[in-house]
Structures are given as C-alpha cells and as structure tokens.
N, C-alpha and C. Protein backbone atom coordinates (compact mmCIF):
# COMPACT_ATOMS: atom_id res chain seq x y z
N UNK A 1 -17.82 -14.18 -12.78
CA UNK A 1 -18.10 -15.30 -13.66
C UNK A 1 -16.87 -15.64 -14.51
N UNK A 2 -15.95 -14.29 -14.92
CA UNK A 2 -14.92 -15.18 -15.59
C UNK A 2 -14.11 -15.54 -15.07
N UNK A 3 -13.93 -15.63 -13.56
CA UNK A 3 -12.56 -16.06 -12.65
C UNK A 3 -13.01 -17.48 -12.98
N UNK A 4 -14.32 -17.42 -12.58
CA UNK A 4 -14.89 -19.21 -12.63
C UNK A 4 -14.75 -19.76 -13.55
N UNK A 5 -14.93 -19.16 -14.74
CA UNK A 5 -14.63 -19.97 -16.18
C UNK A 5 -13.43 -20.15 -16.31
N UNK A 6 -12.21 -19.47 -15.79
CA UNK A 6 -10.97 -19.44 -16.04
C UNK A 6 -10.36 -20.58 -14.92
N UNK A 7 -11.24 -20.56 -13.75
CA UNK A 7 -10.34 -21.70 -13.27
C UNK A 7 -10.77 -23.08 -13.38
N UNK A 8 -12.10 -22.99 -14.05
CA UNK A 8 -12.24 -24.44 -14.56
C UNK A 8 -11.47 -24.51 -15.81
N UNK A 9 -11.29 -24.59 -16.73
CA UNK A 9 -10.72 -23.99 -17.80
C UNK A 9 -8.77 -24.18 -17.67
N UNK A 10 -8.21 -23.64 -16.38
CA UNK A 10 -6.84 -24.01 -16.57
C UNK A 10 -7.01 -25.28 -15.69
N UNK A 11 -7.93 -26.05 -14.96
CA UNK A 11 -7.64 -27.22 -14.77
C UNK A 11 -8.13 -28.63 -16.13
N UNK A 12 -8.69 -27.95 -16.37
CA UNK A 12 -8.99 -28.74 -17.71
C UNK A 12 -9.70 -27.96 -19.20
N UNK A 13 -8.98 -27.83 -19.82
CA UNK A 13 -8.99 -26.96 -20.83
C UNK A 13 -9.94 -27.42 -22.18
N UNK A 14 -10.13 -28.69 -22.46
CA UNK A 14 -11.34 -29.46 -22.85
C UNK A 14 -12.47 -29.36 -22.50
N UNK A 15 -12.63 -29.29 -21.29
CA UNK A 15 -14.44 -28.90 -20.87
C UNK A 15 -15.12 -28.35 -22.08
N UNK A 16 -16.44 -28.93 -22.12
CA UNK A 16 -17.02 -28.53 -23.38
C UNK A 16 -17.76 -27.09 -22.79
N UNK A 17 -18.63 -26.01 -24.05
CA UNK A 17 -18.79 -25.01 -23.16
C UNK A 17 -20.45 -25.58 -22.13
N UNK A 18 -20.79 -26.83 -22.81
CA UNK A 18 -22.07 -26.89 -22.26
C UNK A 18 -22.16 -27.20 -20.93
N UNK A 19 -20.66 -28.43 -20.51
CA UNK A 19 -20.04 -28.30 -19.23
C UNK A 19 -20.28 -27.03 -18.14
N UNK A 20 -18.97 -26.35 -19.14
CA UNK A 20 -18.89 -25.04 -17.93
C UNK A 20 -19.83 -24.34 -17.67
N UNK A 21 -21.00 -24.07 -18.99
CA UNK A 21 -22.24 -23.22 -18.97
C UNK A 21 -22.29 -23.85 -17.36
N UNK A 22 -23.02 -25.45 -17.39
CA UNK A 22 -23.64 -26.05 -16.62
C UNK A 22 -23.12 -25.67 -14.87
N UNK A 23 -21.89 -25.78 -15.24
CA UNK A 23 -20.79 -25.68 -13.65
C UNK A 23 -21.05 -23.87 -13.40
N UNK A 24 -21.21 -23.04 -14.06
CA UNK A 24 -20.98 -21.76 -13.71
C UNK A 24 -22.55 -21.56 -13.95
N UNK A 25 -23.77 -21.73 -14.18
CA UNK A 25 -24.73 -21.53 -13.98
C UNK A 25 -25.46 -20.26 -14.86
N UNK A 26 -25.43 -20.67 -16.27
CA UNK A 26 -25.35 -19.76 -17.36
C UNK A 26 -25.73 -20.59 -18.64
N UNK A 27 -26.38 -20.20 -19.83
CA UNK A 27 -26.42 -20.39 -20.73
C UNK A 27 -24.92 -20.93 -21.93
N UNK A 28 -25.14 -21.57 -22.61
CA UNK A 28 -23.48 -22.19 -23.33
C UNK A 28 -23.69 -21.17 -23.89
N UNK A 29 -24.40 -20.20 -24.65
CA UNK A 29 -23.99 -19.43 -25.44
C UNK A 29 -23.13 -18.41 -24.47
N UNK A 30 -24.03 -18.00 -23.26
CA UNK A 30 -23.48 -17.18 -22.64
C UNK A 30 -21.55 -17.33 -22.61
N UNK A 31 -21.74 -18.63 -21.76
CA UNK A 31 -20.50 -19.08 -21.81
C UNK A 31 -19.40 -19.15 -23.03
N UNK A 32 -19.87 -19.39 -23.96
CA UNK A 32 -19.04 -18.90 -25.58
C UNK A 32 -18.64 -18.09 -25.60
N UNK A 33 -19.26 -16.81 -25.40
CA UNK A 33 -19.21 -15.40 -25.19
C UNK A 33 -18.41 -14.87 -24.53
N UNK A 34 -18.16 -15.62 -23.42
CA UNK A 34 -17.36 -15.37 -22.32
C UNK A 34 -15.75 -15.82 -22.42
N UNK A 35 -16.13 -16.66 -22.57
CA UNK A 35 -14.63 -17.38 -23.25
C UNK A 35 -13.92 -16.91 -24.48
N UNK A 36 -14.93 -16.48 -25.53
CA UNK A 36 -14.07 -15.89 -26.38
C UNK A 36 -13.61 -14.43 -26.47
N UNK A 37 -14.24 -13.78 -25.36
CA UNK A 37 -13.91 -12.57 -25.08
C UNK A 37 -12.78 -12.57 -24.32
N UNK A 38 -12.55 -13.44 -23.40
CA UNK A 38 -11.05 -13.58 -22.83
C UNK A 38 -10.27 -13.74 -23.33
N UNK A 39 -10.69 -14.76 -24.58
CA UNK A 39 -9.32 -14.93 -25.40
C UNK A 39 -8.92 -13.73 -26.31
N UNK A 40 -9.73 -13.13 -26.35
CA UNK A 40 -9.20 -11.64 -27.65
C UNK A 40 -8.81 -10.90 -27.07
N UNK A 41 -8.99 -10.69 -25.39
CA UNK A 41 -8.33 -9.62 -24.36
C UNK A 41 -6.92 -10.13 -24.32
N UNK A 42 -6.48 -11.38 -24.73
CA UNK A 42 -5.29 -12.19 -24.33
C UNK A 42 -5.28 -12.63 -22.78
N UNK A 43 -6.58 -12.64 -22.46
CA UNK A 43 -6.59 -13.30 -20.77
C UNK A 43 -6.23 -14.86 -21.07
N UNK A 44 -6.54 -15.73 -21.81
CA UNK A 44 -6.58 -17.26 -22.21
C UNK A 44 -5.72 -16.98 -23.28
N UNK A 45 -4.17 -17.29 -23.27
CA UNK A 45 -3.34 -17.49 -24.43
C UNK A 45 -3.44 -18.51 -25.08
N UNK A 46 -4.08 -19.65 -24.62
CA UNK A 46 -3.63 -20.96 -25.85
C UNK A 46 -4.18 -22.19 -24.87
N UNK A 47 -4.50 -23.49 -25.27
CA UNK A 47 -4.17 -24.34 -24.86
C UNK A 47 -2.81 -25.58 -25.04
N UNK A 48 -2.59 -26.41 -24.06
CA UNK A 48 -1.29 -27.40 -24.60
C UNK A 48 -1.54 -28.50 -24.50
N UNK A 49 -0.93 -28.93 -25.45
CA UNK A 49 -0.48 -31.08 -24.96
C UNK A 49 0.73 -31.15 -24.31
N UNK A 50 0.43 -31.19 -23.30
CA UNK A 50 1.96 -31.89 -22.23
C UNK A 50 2.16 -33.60 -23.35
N UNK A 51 3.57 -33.26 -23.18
CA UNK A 51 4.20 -34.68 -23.77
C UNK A 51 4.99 -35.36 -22.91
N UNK A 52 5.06 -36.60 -22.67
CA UNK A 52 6.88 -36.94 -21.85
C UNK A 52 7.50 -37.22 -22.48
N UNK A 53 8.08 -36.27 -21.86
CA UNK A 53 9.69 -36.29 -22.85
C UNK A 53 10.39 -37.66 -22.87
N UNK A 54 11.02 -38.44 -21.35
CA UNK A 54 11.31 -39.55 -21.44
C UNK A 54 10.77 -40.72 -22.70
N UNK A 55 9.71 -40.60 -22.41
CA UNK A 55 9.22 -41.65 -23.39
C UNK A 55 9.16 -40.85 -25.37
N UNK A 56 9.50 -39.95 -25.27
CA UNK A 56 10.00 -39.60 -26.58
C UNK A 56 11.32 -39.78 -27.02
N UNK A 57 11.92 -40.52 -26.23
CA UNK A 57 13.24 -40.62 -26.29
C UNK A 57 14.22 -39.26 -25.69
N UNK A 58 13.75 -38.29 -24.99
CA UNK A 58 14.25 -37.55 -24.71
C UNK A 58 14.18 -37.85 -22.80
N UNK A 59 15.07 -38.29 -22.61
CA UNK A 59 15.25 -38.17 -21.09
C UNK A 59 15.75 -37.99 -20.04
N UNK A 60 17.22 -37.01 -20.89
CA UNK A 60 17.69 -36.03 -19.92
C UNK A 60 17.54 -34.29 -20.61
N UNK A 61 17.18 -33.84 -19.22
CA UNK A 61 16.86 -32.60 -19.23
C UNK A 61 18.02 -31.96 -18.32
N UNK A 62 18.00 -30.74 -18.60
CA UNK A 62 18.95 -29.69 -17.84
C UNK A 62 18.33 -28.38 -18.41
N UNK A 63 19.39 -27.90 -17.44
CA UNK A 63 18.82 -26.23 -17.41
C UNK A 63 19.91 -25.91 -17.93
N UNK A 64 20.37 -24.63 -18.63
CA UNK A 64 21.38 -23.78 -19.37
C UNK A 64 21.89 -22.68 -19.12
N UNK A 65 22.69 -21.96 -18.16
CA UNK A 65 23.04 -20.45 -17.90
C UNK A 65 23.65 -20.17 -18.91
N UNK A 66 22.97 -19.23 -19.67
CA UNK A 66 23.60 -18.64 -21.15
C UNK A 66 23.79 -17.28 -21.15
N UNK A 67 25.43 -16.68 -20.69
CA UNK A 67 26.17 -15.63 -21.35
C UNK A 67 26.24 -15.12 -22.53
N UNK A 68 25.90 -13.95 -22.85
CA UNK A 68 26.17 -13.33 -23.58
C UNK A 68 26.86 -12.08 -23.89
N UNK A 69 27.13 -11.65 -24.81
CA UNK A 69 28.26 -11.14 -25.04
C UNK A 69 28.90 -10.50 -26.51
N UNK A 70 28.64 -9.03 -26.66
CA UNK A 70 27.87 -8.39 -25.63
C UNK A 70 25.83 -8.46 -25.51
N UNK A 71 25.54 -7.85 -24.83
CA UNK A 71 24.48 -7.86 -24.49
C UNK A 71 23.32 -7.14 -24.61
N UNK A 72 23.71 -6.95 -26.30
CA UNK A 72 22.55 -5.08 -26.40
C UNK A 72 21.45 -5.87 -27.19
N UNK A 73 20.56 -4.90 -27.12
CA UNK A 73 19.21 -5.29 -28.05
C UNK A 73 19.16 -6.25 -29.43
N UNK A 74 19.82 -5.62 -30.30
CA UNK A 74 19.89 -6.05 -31.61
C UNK A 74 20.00 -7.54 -31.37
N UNK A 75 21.24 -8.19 -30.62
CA UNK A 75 21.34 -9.11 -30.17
C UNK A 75 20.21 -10.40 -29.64
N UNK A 76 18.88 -9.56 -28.76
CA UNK A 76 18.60 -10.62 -28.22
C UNK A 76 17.41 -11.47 -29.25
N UNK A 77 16.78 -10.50 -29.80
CA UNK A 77 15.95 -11.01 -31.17
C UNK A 77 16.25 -12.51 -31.87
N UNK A 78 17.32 -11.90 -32.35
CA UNK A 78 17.94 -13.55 -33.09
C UNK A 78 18.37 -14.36 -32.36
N UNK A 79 18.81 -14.33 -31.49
CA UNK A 79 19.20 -14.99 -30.43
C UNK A 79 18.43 -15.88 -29.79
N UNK A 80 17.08 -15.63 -28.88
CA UNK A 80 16.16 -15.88 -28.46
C UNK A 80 15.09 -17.11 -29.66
N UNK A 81 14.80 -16.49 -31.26
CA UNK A 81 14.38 -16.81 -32.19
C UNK A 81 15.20 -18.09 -32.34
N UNK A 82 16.38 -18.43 -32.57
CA UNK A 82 17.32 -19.07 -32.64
C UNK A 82 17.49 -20.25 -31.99
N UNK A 83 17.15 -19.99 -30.40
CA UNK A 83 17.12 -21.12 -29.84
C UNK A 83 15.96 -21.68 -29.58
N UNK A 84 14.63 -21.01 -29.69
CA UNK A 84 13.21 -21.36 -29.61
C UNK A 84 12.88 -22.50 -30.56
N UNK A 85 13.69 -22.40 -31.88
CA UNK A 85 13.69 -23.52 -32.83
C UNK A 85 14.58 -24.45 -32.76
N UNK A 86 15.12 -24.88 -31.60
CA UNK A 86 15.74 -25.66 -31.68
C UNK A 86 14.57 -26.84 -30.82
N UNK A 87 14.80 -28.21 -31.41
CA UNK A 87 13.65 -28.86 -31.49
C UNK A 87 14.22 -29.56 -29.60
N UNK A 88 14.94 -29.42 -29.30
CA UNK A 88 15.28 -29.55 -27.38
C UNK A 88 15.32 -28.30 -26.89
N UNK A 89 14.67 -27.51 -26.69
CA UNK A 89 14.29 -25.91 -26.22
C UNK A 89 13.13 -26.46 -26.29
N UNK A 90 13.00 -26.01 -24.35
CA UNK A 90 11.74 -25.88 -23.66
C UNK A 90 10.97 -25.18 -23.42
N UNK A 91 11.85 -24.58 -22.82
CA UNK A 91 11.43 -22.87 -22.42
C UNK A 91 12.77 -22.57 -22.55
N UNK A 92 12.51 -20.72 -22.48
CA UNK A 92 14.10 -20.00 -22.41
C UNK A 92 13.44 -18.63 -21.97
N UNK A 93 14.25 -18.73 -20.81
CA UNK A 93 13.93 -17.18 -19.61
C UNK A 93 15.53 -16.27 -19.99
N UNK A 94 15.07 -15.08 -20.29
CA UNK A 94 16.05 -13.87 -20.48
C UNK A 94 15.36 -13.23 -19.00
N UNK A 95 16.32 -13.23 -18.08
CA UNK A 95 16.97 -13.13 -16.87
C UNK A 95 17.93 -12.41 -16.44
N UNK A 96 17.70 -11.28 -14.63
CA UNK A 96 18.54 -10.41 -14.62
C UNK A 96 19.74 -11.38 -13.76
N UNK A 97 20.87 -10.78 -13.57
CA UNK A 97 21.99 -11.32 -12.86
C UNK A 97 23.24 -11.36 -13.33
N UNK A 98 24.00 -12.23 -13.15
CA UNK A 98 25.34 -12.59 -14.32
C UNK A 98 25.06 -13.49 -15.68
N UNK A 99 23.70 -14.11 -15.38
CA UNK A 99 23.57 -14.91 -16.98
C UNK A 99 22.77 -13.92 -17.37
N UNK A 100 22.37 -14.25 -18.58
CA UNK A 100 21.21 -13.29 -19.24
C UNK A 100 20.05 -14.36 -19.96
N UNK A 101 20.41 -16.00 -20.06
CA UNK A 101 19.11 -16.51 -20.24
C UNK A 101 19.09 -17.89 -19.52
N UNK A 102 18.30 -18.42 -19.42
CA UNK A 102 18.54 -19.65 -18.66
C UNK A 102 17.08 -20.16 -19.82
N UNK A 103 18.12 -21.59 -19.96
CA UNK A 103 17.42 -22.30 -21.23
C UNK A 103 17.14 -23.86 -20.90
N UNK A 104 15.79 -24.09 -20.70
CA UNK A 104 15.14 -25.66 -20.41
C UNK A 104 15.47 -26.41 -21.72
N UNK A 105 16.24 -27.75 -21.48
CA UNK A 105 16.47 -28.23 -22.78
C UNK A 105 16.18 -29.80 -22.17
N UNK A 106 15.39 -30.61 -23.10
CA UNK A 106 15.12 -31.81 -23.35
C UNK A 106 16.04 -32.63 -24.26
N UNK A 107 16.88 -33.74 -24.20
CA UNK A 107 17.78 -34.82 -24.77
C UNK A 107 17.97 -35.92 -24.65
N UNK A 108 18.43 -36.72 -25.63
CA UNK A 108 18.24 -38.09 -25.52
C UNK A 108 19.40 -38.92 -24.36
N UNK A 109 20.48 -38.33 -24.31
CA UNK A 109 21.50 -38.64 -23.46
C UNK A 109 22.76 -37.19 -23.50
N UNK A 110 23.86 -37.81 -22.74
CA UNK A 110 24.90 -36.96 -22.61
C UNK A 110 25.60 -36.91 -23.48
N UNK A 111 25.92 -37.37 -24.38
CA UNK A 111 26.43 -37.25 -25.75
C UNK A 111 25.00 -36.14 -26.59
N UNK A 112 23.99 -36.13 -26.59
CA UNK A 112 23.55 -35.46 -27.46
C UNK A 112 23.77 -33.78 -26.40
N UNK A 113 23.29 -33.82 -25.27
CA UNK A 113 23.71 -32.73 -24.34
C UNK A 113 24.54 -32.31 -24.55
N UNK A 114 25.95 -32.71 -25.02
CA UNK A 114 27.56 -31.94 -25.14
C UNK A 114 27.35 -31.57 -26.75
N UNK A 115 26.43 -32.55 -27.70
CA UNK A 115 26.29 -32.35 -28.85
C UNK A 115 25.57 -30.78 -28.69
N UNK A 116 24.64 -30.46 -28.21
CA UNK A 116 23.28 -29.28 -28.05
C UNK A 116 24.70 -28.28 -27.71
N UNK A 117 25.41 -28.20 -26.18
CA UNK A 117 25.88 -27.07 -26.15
C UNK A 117 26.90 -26.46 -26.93
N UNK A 118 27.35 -27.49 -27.70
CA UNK A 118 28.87 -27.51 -28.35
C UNK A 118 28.47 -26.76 -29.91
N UNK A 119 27.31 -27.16 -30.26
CA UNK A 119 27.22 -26.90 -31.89
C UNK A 119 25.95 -25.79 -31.57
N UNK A 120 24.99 -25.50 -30.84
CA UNK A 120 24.03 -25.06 -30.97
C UNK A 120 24.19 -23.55 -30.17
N UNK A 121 25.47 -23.40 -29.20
CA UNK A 121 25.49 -22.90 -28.19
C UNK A 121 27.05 -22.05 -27.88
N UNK A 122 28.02 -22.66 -27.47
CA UNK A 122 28.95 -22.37 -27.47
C UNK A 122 29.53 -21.43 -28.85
N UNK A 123 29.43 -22.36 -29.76
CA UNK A 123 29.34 -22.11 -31.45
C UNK A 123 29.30 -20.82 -31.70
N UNK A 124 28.48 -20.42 -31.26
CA UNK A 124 27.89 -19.27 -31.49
C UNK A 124 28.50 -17.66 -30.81
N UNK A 125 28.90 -16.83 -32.19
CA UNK A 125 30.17 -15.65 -31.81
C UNK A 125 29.51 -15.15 -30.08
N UNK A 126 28.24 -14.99 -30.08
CA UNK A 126 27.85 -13.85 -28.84
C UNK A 126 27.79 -14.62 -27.79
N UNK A 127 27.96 -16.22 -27.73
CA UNK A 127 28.00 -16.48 -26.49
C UNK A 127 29.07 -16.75 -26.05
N UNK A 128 29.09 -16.30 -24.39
CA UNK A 128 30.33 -16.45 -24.06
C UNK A 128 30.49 -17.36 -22.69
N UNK A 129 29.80 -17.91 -22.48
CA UNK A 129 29.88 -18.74 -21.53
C UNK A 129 28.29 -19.81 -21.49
N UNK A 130 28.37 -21.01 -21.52
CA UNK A 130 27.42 -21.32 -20.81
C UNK A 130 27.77 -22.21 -19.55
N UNK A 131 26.66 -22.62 -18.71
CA UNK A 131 26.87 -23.51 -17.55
C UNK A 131 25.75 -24.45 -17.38
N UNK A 132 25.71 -25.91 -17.21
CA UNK A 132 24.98 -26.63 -17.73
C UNK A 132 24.49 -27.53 -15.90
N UNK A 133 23.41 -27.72 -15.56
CA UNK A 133 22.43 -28.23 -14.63
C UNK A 133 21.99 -29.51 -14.91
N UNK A 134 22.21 -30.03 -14.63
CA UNK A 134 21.07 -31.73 -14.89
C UNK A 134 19.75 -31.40 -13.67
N UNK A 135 18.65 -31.71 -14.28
CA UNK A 135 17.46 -32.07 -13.54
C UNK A 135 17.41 -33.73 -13.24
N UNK A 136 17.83 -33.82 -11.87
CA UNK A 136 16.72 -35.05 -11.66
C UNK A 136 15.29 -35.05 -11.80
N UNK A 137 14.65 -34.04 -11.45
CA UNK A 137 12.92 -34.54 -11.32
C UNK A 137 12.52 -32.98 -11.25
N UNK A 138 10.84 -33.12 -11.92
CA UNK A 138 10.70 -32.06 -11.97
C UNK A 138 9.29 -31.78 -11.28
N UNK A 139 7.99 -30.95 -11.08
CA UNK A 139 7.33 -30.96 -10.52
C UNK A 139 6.23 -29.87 -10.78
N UNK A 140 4.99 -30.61 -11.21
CA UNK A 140 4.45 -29.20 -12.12
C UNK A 140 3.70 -28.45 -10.52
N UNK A 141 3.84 -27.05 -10.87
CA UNK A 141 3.20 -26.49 -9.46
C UNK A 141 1.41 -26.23 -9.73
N UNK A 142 0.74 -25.66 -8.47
CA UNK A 142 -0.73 -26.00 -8.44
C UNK A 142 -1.10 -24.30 -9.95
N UNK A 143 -2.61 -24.70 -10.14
CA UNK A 143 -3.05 -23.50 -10.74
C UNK A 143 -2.67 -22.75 -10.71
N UNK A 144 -2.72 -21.13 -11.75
CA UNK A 144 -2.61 -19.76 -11.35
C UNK A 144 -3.39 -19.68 -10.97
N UNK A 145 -4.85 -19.93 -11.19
CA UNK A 145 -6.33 -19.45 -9.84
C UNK A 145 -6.66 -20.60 -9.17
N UNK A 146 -6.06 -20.70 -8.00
CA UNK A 146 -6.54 -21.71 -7.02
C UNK A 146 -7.93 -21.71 -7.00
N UNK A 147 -8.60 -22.84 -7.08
CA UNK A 147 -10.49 -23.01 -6.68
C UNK A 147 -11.12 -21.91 -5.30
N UNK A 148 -12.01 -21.20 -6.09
CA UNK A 148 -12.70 -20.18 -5.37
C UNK A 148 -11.67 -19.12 -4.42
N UNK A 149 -10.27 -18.94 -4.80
CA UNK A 149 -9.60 -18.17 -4.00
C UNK A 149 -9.84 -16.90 -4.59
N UNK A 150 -10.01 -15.70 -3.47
CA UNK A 150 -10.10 -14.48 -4.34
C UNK A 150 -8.76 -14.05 -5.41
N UNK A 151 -8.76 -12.81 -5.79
CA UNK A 151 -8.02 -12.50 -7.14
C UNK A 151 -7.49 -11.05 -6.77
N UNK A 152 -6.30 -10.28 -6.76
CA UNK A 152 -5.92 -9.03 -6.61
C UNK A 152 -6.53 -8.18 -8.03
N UNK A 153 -5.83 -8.86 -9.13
CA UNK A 153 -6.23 -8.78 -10.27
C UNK A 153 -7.05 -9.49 -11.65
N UNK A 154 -8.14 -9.12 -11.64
CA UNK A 154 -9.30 -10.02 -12.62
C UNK A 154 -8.95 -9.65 -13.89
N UNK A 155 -9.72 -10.21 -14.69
CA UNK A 155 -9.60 -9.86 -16.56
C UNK A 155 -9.73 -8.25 -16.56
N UNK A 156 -8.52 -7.74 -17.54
CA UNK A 156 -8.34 -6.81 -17.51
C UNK A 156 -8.00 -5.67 -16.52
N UNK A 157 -7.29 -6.54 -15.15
CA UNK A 157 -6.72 -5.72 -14.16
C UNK A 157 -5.54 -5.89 -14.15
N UNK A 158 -4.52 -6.15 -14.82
CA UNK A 158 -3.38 -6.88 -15.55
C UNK A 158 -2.96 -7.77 -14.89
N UNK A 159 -3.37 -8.65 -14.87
CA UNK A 159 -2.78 -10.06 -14.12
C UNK A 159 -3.09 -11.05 -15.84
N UNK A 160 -2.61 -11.95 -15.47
CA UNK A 160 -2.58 -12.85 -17.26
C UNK A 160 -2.85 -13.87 -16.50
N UNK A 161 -3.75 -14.71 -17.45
CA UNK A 161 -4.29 -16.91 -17.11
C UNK A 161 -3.53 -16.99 -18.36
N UNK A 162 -3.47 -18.09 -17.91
CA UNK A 162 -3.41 -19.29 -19.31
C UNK A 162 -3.58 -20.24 -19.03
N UNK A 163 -4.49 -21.44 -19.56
CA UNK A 163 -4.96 -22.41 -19.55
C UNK A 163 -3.80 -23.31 -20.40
C-alpha cells in the first residue's frame, strides 16, 4: 500500500488524501496515516514548484566542473553551504574523478555566466580550476517508481522516494 501511495504521490504530489484514499482503496484517515508515516521515516522528503527558468529571466544554464584545492573535509562544508546560496545554484553534486563538484547553474546571459564564475567561483582561495558546459536542452526523466513496477527496496529497505 505504500509503494501505491508513493507512486501516485511522486506523479502528482497535490492529490488530496481523499483522492488517494479513493485510488488505493482505504479510508483518508487511513491514508493520512500512511503518508505521514513516510514522511517521518524520511521516505517522502518534500514537495516542489518546478519554475522556468527561461521565463524568469534566467535562460542560460550550464553545468560547472569545480576543482578544488586542497580537498579535505573542513573544506567541503563551507564550500558546498556557499554555493547552495547562491540564488543561480541548482543543484551541486560533490563527485568522484578529477573534479570534485559539478554545479547546475541558471543565468540571465553570458555576461552574467562569466560574472557567476569570475566573482562567485574562481574568486575563491580553494578553487582551483573550474570548467564551464552550456546546456542546450534539458529533459526531466520518468518516476523513481514506475506505475505498478515491482520494488528491490520498499519503505524502510533503504531505497529513498521523493515526491
């Protein structure tokens, strides 16, 4: 029952619970119950508002290979914190290889892009290299629980949803 709630749920995260009660064949309270027990296990982290970026005035994106240097703990804390607040930080993956983060950034043009790596990035004593990607197009991929597909790992078999 909670695979089912969970994959109605990451396709549309609004469903009311009287909905899903209805779709999963259960009482809404039941369903309350259910749902908020996932969320305190941390199975359901959050819901989102997708925005477009384009039409926020932000409509070039790129990706970021970000060197660092050196590369110990203390380091990645502030670091990580640092660029999460920067209001064009998308996401930011700390990554094995020769980079150590690769950073989704949203901008209004190429002047603000050279502006982002130059003052926000480069700037900065521990980095020592970055390398910069333009996205043409991007492409959101299907569910984490495909409709009625079985599951290796259910709530609390450590596999993670998020809606």
């Amino acid at each position: 029952m909670d695979l089912h709630l969970l994959r109605l749920l990451q396709n549309d995260a609004r469903t009311t619970y009287r909905d899903l009660a209805a779709q999963v064949g259960v009482a809404p309270s039941t369903c309350l119950d259910r749902v908020t027990r996932l969320r305190r296990a941390g199975v359901i982290l959050g819901h989102r508002l997708q925005l477009d970026a384009a039409k926020l005035g932000r409509g070039l994106q790129a990706l970021l290979s970000v060197q660092v240097r050196p590369h110990r703990r203390e380091l990645v804390g502030p670091f990580v914190e640092r660029i999460r607040a920067l209001p064009e930080a998308r996401t930011v993956f700390h990554v094995t290889g020769p980079d150590d983060y690769l950073v989704h950034v949203a901008v209004a043009d190429m002047a603000d892009l050279q502006r982002l790596v130059l003052d926000e990035f480069t700037a900065r004593r521990e980095v020592a290299r970055v390398e910069t990607r333009l996205i043409f197009q991007q492409w959101e991929c299907g569910p984490l629980l495909p409709p009625g597909a079985g599951t290796g790992a259910g709530p609390g078999g450590g596999g993670h949803a998020q809606s």
